[in-house]
N, C-alpha and C. Protein backbone atom coordinates (compact mmCIF):
# COMPACT_ATOMS: atom_id res chain seq x y z
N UNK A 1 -5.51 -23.88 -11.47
CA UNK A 1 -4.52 -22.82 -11.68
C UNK A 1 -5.19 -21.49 -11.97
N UNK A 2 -6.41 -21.67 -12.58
CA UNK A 2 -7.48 -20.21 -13.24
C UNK A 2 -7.51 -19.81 -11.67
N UNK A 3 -7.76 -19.70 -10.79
CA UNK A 3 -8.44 -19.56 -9.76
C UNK A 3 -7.29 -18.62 -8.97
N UNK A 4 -5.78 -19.61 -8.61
CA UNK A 4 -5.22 -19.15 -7.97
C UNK A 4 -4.67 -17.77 -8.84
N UNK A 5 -4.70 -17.78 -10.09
CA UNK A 5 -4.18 -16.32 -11.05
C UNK A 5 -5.77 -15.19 -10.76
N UNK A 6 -6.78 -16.13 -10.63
CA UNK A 6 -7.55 -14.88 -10.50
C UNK A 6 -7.27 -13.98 -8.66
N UNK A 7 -7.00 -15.34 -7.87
CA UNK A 7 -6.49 -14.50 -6.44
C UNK A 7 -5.49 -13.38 -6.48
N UNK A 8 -4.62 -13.57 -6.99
CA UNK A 8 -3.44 -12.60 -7.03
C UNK A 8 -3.97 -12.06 -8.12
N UNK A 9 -4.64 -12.40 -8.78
CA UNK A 9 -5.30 -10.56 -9.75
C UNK A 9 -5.82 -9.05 -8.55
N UNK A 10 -6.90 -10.32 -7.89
CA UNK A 10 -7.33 -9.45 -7.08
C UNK A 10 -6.98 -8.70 -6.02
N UNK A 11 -5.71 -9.82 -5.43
CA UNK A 11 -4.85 -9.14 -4.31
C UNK A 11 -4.24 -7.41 -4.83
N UNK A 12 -4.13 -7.54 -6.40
CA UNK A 12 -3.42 -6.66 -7.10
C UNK A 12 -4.55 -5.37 -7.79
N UNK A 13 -5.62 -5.10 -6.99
CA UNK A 13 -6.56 -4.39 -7.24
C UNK A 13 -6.66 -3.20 -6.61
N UNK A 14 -7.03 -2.33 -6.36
CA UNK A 14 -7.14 -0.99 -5.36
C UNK A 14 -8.37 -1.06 -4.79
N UNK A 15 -8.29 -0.95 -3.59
CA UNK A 15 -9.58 -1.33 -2.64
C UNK A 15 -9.81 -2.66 -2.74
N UNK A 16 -9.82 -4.06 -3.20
CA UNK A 16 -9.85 -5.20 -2.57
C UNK A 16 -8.97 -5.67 -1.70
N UNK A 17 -7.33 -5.86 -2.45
CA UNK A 17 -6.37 -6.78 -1.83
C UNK A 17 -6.76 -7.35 -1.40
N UNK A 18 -5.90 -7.65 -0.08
CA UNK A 18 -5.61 -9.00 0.75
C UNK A 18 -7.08 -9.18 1.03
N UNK A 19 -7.90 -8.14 1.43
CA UNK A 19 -9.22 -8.40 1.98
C UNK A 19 -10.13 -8.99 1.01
N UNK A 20 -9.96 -8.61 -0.44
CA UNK A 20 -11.13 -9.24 -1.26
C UNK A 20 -10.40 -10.50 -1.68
N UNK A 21 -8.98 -10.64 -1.50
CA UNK A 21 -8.39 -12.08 -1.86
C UNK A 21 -8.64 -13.29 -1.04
N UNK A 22 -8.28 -12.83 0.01
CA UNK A 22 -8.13 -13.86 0.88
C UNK A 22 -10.19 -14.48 0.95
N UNK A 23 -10.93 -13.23 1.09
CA UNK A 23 -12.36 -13.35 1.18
C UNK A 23 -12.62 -14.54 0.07
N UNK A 24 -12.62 -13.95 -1.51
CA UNK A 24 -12.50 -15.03 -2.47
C UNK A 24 -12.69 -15.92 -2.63
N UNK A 25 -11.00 -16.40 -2.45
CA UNK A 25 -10.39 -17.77 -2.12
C UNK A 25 -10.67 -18.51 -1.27
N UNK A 26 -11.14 -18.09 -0.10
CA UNK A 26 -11.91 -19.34 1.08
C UNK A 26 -13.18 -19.18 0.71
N UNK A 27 -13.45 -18.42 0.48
CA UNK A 27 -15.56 -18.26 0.55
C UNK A 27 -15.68 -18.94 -0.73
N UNK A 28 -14.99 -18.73 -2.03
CA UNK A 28 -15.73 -18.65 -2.99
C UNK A 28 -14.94 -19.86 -3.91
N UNK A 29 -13.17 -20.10 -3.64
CA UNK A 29 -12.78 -20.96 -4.36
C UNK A 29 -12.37 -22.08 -3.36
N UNK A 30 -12.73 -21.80 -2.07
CA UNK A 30 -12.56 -23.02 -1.10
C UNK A 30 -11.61 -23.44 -0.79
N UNK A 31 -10.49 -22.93 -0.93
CA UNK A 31 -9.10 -22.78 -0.60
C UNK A 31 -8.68 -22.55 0.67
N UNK A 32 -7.52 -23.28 1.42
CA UNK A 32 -7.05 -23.58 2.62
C UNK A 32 -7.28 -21.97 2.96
N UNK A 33 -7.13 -21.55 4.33
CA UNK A 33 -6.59 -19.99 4.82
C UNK A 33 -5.21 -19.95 4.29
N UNK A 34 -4.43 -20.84 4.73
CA UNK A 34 -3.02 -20.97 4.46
C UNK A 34 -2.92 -20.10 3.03
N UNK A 35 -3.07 -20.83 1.96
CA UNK A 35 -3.05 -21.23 0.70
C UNK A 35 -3.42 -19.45 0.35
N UNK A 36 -4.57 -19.10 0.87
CA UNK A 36 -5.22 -17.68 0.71
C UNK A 36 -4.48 -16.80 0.83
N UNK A 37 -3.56 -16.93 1.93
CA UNK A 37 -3.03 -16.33 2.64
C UNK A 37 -1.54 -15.98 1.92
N UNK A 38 -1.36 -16.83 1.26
CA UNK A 38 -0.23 -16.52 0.75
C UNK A 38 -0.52 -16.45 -0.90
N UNK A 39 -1.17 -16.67 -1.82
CA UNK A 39 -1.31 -16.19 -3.02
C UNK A 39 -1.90 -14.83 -2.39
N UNK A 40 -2.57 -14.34 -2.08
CA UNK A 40 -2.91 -12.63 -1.59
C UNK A 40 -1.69 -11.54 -1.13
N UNK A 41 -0.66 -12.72 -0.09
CA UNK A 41 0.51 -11.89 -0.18
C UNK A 41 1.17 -11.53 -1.22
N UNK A 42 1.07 -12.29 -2.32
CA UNK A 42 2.20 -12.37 -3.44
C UNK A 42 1.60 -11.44 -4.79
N UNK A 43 0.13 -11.80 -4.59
CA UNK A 43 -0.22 -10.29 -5.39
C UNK A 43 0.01 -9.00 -4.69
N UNK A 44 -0.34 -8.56 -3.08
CA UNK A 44 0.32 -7.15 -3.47
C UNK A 44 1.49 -6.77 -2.93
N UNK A 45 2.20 -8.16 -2.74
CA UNK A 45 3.40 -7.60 -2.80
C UNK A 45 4.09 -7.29 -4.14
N UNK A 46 3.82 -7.98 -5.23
CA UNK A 46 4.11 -7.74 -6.53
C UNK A 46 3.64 -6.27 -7.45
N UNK A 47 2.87 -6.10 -6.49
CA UNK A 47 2.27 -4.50 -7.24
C UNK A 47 2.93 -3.57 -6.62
N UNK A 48 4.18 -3.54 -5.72
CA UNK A 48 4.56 -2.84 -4.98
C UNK A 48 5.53 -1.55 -5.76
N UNK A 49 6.29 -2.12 -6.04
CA UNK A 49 7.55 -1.71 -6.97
C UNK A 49 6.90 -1.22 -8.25
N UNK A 50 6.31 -2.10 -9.00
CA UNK A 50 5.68 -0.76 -10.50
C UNK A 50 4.62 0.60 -10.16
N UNK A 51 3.90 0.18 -8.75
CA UNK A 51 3.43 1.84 -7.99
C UNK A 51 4.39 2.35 -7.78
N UNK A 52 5.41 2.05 -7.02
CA UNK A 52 5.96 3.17 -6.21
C UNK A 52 7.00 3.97 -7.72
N UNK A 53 7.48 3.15 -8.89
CA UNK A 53 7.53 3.92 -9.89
C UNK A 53 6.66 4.75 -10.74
N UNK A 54 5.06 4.06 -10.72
CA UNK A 54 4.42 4.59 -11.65
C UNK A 54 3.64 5.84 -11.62
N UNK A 55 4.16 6.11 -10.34
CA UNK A 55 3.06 7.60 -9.02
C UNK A 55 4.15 9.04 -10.10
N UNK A 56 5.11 8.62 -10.08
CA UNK A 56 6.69 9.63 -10.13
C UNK A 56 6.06 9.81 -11.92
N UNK A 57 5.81 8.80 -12.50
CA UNK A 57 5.92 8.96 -13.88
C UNK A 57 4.89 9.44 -14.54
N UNK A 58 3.45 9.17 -13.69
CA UNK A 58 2.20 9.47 -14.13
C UNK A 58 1.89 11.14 -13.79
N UNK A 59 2.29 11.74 -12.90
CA UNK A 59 2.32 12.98 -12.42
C UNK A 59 3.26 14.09 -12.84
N UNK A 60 4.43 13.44 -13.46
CA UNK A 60 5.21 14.25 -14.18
C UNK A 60 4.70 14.53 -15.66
N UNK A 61 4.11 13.21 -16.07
CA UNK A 61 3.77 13.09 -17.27
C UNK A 61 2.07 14.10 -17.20
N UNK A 62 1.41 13.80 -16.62
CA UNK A 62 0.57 15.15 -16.50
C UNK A 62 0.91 16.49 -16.13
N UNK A 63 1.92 16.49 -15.21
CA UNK A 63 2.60 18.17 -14.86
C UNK A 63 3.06 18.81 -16.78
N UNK A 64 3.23 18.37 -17.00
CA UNK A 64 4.34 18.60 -18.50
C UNK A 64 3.25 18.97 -19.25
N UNK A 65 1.69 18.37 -19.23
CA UNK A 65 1.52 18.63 -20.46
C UNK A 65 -0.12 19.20 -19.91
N UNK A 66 -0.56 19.55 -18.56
CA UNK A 66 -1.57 20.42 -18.67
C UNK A 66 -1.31 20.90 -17.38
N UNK A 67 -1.89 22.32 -18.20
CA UNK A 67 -1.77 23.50 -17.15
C UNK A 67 -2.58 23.42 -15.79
N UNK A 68 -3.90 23.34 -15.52
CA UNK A 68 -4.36 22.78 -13.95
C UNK A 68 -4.00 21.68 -13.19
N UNK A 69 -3.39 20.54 -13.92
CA UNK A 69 -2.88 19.82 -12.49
C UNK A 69 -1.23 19.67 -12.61
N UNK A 70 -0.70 20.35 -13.23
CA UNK A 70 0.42 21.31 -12.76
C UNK A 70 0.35 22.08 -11.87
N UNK A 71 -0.75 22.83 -11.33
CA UNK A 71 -1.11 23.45 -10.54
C UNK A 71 -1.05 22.96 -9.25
N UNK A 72 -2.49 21.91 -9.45
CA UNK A 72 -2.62 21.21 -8.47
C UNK A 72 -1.78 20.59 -8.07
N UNK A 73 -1.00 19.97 -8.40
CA UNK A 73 -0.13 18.38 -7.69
C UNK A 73 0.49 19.91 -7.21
N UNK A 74 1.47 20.83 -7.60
CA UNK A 74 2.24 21.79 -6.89
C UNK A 74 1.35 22.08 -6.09
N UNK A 75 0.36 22.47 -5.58
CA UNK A 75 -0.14 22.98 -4.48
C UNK A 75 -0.58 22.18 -3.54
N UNK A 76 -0.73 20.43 -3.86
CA UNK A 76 -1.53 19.06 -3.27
C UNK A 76 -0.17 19.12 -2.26
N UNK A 77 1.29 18.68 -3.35
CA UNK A 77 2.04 18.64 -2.19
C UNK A 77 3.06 19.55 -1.15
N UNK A 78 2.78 20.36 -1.75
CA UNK A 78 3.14 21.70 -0.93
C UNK A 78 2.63 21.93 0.24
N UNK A 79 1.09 21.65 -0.11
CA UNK A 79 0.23 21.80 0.95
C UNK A 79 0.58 20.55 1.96
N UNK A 80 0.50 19.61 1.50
CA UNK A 80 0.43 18.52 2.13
C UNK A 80 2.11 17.98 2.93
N UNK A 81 2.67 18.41 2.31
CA UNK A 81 4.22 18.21 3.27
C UNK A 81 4.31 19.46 4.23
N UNK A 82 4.04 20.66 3.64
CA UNK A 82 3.94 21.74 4.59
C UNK A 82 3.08 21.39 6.08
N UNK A 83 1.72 20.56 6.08
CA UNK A 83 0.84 20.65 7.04
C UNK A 83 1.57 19.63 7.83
N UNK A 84 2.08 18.67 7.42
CA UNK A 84 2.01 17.24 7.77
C UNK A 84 4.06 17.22 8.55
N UNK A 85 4.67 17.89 7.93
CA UNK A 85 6.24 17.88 8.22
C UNK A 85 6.60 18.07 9.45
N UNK A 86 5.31 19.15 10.21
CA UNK A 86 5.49 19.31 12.15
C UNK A 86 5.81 18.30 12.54
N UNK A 87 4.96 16.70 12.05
CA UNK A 87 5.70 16.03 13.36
C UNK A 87 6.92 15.57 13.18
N UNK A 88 7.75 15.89 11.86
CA UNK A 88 8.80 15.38 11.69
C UNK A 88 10.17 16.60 12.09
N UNK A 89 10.06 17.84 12.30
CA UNK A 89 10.43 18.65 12.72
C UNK A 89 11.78 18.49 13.95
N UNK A 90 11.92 17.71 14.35
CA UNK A 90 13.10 17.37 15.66
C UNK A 90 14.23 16.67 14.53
N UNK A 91 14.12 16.66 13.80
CA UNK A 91 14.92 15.85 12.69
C UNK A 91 15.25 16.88 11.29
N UNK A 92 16.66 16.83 11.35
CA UNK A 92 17.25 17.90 10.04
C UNK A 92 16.75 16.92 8.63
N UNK A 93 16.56 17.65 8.13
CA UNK A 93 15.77 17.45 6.59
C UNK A 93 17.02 16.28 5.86
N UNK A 94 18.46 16.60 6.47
CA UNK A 94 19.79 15.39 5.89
C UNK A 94 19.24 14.45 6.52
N UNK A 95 18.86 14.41 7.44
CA UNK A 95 19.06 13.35 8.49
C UNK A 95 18.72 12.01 8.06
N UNK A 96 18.98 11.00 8.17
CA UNK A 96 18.42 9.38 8.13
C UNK A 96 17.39 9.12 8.84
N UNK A 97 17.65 9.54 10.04
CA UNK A 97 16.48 8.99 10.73
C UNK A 97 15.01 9.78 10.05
N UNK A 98 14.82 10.90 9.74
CA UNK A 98 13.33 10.91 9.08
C UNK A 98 13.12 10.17 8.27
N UNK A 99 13.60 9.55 7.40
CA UNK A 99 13.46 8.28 6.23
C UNK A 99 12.70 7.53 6.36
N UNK A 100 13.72 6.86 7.69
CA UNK A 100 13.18 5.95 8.60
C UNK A 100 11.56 5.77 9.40
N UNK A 101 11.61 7.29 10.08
CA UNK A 101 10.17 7.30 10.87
C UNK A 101 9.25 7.55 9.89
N UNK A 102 9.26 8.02 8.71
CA UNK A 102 8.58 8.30 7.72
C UNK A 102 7.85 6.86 7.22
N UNK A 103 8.67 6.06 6.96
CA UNK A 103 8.44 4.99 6.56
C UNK A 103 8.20 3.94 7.72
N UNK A 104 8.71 4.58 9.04
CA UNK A 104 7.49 3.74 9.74
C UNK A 104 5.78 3.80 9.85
N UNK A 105 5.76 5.15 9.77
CA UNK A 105 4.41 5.89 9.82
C UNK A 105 3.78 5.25 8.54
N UNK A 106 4.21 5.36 7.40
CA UNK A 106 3.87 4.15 6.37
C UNK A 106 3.79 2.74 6.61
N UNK A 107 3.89 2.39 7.13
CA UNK A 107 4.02 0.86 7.80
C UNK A 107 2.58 0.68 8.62
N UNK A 108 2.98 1.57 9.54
CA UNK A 108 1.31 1.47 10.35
C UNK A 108 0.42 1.96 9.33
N UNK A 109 0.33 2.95 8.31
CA UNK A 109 -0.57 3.32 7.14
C UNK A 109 -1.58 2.26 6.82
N UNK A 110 -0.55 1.55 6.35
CA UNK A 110 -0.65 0.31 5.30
C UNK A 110 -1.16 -1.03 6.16
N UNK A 111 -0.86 -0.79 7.62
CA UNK A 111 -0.88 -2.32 8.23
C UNK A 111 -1.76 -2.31 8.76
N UNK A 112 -2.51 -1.17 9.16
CA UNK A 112 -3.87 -1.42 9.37
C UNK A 112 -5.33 -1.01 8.32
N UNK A 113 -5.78 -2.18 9.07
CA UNK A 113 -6.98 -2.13 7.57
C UNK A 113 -7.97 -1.20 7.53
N UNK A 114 -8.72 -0.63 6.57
CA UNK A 114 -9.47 0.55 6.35
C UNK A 114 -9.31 0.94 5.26
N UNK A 115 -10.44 2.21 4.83
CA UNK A 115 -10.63 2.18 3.58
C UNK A 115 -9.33 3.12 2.83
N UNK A 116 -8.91 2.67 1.71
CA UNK A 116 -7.72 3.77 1.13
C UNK A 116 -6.48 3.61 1.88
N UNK A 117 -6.64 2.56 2.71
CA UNK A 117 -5.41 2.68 3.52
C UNK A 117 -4.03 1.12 2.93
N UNK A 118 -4.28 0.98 2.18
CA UNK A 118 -3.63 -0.63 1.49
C UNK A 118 -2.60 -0.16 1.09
N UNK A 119 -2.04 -1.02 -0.21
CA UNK A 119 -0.65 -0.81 -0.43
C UNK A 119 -0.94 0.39 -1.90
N UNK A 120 -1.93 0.52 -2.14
CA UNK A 120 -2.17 1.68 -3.51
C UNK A 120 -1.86 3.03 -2.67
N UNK A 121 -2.89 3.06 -1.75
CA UNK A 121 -2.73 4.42 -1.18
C UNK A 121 -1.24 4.56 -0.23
N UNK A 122 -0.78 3.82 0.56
CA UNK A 122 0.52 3.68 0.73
C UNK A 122 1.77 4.32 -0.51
N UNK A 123 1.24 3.80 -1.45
CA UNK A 123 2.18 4.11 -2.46
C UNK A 123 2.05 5.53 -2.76
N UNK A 124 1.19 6.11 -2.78
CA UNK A 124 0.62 7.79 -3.52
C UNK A 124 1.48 8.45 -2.10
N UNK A 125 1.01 7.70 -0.93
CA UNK A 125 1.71 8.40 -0.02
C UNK A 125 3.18 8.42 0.38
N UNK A 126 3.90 7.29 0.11
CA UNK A 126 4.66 7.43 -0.31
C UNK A 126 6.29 8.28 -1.31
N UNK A 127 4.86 8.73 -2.37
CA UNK A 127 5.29 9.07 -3.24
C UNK A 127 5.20 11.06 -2.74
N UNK A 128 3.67 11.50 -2.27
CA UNK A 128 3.61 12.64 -1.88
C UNK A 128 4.96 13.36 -0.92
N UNK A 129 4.91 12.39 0.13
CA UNK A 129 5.84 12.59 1.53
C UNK A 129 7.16 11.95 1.02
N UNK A 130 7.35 12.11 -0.38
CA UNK A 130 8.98 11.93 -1.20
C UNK A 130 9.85 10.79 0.40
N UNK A 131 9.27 9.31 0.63
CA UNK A 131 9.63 8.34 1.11
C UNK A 131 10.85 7.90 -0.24
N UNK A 132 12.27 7.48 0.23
CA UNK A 132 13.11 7.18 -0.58
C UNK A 132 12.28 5.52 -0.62
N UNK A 133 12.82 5.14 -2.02
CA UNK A 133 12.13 3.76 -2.23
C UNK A 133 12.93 2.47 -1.92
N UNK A 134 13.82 2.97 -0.84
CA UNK A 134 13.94 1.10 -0.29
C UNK A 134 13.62 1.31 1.01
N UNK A 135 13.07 2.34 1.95
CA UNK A 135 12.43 2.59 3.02
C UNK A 135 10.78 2.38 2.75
N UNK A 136 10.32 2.92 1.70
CA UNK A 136 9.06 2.85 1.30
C UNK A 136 8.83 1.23 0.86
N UNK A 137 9.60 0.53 0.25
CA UNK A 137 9.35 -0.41 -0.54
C UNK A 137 9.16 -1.56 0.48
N UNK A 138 10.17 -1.17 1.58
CA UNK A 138 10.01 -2.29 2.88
C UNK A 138 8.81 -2.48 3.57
N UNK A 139 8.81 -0.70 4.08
CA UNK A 139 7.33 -0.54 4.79
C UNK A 139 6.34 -1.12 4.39
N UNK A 140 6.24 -0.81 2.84
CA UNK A 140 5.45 -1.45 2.11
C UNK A 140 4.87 -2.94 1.98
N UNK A 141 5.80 -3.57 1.84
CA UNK A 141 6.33 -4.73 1.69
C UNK A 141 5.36 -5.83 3.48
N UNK A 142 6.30 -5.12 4.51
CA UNK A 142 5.58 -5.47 5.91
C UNK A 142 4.47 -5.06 6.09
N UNK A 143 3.51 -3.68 5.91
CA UNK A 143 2.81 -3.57 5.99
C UNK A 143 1.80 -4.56 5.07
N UNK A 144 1.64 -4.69 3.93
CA UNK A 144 0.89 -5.87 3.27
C UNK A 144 0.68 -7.25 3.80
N UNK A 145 2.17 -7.46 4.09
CA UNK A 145 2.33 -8.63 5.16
C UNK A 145 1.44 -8.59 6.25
N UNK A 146 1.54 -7.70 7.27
CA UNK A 146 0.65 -7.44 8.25
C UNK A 146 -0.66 -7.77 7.99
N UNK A 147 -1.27 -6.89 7.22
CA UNK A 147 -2.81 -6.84 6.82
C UNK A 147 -3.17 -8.16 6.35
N UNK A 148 -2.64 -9.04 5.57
CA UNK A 148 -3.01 -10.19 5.34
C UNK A 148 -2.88 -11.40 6.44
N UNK A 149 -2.03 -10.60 7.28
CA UNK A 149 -2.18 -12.20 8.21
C UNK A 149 -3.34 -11.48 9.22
N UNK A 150 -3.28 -10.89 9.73
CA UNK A 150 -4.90 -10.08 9.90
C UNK A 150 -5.56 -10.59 9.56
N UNK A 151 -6.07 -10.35 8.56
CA UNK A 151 -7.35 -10.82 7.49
C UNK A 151 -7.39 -12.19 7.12
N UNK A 152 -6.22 -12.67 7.41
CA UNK A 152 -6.46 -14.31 7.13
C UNK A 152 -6.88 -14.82 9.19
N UNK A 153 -6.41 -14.46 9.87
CA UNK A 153 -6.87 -14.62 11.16
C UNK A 153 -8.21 -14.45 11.50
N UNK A 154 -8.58 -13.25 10.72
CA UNK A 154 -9.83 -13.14 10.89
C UNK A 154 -11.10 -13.63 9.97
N UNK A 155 -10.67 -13.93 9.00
CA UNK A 155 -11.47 -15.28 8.29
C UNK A 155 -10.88 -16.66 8.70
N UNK A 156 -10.22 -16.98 8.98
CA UNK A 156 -9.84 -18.38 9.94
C UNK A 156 -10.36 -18.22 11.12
N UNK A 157 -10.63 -17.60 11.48
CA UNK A 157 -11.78 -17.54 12.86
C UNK A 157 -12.92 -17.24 13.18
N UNK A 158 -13.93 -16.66 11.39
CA UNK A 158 -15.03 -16.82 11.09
C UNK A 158 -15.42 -18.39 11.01
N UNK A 159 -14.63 -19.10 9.99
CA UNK A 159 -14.33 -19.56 9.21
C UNK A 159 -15.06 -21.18 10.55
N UNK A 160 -13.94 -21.39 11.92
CA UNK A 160 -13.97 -22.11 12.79
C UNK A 160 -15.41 -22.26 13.66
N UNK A 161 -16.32 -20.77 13.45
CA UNK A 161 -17.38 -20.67 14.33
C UNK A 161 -18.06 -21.27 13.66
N UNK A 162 -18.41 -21.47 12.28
CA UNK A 162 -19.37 -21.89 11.12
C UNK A 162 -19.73 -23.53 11.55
C-alpha cells in the first residue's frame, strides 16, 4: 500500500507526474503498466481542482500585500492575453465558443509531453488566459489522461523489447 501512496504522491508533483509515476512504479516498484497507469492517473487528476483554485488565491494574496508583483502579475497578464488573444479574435469576447477553443488549446497544452507542459503548468495557464473552470477542469482532466496513456505505451513498449 506504501508504494502505491508514494505513486500518486508523485503523479501529484510538478515536473514528474505521469512520467516520473508511471517510470517509478514499473522500473522501481515492479508494478503491472496497467496498475501504473492508473494510480498516476488518479494522482494528477486529483491535483487538478485545488490548482486551478489555488493560482486565483495565491496571486491575489500576493497582489494585496506587495507592491512589485502587483506590478508584475498586472503587466505578466496584460501582456500575455494582449499578445496571445489574436488567435482568438474571430470570436466576441461573450461568446461560448472561445471558452471552448481556449480550453481546447489547453488540452493539446497538457496532452502533449514536454517540459512545463503537465497539468501544473496547464493550470497557471489556465488561470492567466482566465479559462472558466469546468472548461479548464475538463481539458485538464483529458489532457492528463492523454499523457499517461502515452507514457504508459511508451514504457510498455520499452518494457516488451527488454
Amino acid at each position: 500500500m506504501k508504494q502505491e501512496i508514494i505513486t500518486i504522491l508523485i503523479a501529484m508533483t510538478p515536473t514528474l507526474e505521469a512520467h516520473g509515476a508511471i517510470t517509478t512504479a514499473v522500473g522501481i516498484f515492479k508494478f503491472s503498466v496497467l496498475k501504473a497507469f492508473i494510480l498516476s492517473s488518479a494522482g494528477t487528476i486529483v491535483i487538478i481542482a485545488p490548482l486551478l483554485l489555488f493560482w486565483e488565491k495565491l496571486v491575489l494574496f500576493f497582489m494585496h500585500r506587495i507592491y512589485f508583483l502587483n506590478r508584475f502579475f498586472t503587466w505578466l497578464f496584460s501582456y500575455t492575453r494582449r499578445r496571445h488573444s489574436k488567435h482568438f479574435e474571430k470570436y466576441d469576447e461573450q461568446d461560448r465558443r472561445i471558452d471552448i477553443w481556449k480550453a481546447v488549446a489547453l488540452y493539446i497544452f497538457v496532452a502533449v509531453p514536454g517540459p512545463f507542459t503537465g497539468v501544473w503548468g496547464g493550470t497557471v495557464a489556465a488561470y492567466v488566459f482566465g479559462i472558466p473552470f469546468k472548461y479548464s477542469f475538463l481539458a485538464l482532466v483529458l489532457g492528463a489522461f492523454s499523457v499517461a496513456v502515452i507514457d504508459a505505451l511508451i514504457i510498455g513498449g520499452f518494457l516488451s523489447l527488454l
